[in-house]
C-alpha atoms as a PDB file:
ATOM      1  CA  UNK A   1       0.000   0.000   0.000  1.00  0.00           C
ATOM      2  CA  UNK A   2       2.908   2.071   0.120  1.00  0.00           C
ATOM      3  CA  UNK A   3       5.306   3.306  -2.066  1.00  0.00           C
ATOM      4  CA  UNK A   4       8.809   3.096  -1.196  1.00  0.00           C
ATOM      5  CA  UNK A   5       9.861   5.205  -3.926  1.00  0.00           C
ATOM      6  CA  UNK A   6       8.581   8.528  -2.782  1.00  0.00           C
ATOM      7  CA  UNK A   7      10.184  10.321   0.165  1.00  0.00           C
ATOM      8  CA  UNK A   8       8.371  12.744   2.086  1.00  0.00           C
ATOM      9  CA  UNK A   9      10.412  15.931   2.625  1.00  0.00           C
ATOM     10  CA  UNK A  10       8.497  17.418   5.762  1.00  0.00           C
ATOM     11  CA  UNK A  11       7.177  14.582   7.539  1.00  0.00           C
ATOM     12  CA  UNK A  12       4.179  15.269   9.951  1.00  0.00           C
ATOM     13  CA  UNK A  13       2.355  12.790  11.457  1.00  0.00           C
ATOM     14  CA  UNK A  14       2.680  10.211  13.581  1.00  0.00           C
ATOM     15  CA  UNK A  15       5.574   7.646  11.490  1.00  0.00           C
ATOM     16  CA  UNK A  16       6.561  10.261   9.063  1.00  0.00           C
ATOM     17  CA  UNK A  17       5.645   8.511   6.392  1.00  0.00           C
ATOM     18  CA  UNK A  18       3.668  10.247   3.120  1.00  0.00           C
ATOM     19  CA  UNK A  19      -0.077  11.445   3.231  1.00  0.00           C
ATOM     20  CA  UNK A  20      -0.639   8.060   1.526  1.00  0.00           C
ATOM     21  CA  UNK A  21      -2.598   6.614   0.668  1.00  0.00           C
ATOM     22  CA  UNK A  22      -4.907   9.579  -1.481  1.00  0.00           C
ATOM     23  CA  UNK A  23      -7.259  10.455   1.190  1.00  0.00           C
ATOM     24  CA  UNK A  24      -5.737   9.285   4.597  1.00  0.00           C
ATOM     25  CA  UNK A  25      -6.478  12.546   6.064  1.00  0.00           C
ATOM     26  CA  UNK A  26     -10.108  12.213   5.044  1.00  0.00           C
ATOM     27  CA  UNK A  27     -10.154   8.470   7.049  1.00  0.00           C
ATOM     28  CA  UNK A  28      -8.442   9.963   9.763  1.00  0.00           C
ATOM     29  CA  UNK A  29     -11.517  12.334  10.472  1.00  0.00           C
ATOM     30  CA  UNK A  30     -13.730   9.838   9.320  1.00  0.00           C
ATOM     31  CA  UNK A  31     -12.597   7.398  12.030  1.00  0.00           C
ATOM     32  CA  UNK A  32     -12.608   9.937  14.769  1.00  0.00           C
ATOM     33  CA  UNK A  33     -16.074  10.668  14.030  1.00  0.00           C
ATOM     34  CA  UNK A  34     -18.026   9.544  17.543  1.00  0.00           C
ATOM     35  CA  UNK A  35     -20.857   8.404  15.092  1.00  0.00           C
ATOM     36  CA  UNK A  36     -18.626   5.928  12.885  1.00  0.00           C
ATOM     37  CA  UNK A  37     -16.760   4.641  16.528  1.00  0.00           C
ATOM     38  CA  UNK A  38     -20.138   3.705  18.016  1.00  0.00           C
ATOM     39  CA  UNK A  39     -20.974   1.817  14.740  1.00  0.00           C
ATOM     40  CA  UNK A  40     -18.234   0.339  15.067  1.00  0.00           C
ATOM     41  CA  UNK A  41     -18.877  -0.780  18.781  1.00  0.00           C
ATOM     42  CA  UNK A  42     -15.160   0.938  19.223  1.00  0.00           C
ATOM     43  CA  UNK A  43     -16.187   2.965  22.525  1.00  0.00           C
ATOM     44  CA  UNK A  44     -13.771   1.069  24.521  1.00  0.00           C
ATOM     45  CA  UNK A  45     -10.880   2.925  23.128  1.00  0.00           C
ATOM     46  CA  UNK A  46     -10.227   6.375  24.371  1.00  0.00           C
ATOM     47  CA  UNK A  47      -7.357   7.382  21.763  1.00  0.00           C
ATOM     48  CA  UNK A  48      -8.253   9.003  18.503  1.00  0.00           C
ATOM     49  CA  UNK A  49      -7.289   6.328  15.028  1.00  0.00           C
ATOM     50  CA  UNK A  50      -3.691   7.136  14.031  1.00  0.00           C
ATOM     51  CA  UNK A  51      -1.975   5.588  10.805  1.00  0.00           C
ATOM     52  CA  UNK A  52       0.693   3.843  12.841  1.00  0.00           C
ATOM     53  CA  UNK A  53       0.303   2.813  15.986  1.00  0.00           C
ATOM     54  CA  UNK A  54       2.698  -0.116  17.179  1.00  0.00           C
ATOM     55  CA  UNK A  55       0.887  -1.022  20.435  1.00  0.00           C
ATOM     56  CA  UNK A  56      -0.796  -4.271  18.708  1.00  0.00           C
ATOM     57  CA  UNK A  57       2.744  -5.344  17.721  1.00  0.00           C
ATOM     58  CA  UNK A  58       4.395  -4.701  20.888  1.00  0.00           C
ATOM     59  CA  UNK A  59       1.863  -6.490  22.423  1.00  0.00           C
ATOM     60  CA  UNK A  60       1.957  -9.382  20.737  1.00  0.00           C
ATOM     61  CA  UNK A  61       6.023  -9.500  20.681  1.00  0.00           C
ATOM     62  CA  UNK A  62       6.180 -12.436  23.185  1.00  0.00           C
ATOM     63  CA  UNK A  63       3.413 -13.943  21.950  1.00  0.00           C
ATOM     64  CA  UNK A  64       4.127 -17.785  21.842  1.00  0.00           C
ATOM     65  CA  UNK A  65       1.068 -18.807  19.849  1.00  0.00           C
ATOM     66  CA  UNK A  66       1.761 -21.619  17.096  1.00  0.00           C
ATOM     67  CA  UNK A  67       2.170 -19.926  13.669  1.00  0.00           C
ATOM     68  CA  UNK A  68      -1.163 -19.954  11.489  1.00  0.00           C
ATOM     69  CA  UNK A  69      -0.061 -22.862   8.884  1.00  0.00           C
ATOM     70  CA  UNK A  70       0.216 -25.412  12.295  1.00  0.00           C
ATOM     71  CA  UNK A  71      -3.457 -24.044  13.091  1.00  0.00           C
ATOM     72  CA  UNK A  72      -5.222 -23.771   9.938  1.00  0.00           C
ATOM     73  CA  UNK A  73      -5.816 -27.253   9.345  1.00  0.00           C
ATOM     74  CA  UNK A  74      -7.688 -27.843  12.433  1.00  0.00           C
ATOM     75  CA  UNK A  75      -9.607 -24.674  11.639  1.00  0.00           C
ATOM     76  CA  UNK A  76     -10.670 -25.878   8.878  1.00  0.00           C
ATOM     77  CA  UNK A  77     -11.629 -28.722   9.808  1.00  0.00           C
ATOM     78  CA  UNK A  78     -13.802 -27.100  12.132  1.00  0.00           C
ATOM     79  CA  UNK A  79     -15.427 -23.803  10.487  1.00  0.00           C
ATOM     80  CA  UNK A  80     -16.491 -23.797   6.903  1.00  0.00           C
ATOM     81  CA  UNK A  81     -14.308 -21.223   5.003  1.00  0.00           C
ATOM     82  CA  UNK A  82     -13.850 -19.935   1.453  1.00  0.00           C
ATOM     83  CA  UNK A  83     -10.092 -18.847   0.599  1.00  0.00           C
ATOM     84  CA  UNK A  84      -9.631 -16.166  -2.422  1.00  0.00           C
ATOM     85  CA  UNK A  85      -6.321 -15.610  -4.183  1.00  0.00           C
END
């Protein structure tokens, strides 16, 4: 989703990275909006939506769960589920 080739020259946001994709700026506010967060059944988070945030990943760093290809078979054996490529 990104493009590695463009270099932003006055980075601004949170990871300094490009307004990109076209629009971010728009989902950012979009997001934020209380109406869309309800809808979303998102009330249990008090911080705003944010482009990067690397709280999921640091909390999952010592995470010891088996790696999906060991649990996919058994998941599949249980749930019904359609793959796309």
């Amino acid at each position: 989703m990104y493009d590695i080739r463009l270099i932003d020259e006055n980075p601004k946001d949170e990871c300094g990275l490009l307004r990109w994709p076209p629009g971010l700026l728009e989902m950012k506010n979009y997001l934020g909006n209380p109406d869309v967060v309800n809808s979303l059944h998102a009330t249990g988070k008090t911080a705003r939506w944010v482009e990067c945030d690397d709280s999921v990943s640091r909390g999952l760093g010592n995470d010891a769960s088996p790696p999906s290809y060991i649990l996919l078979p058994q998941i599949l054996k249980e749930i019904e589920v359609v793959l796309f490529r």
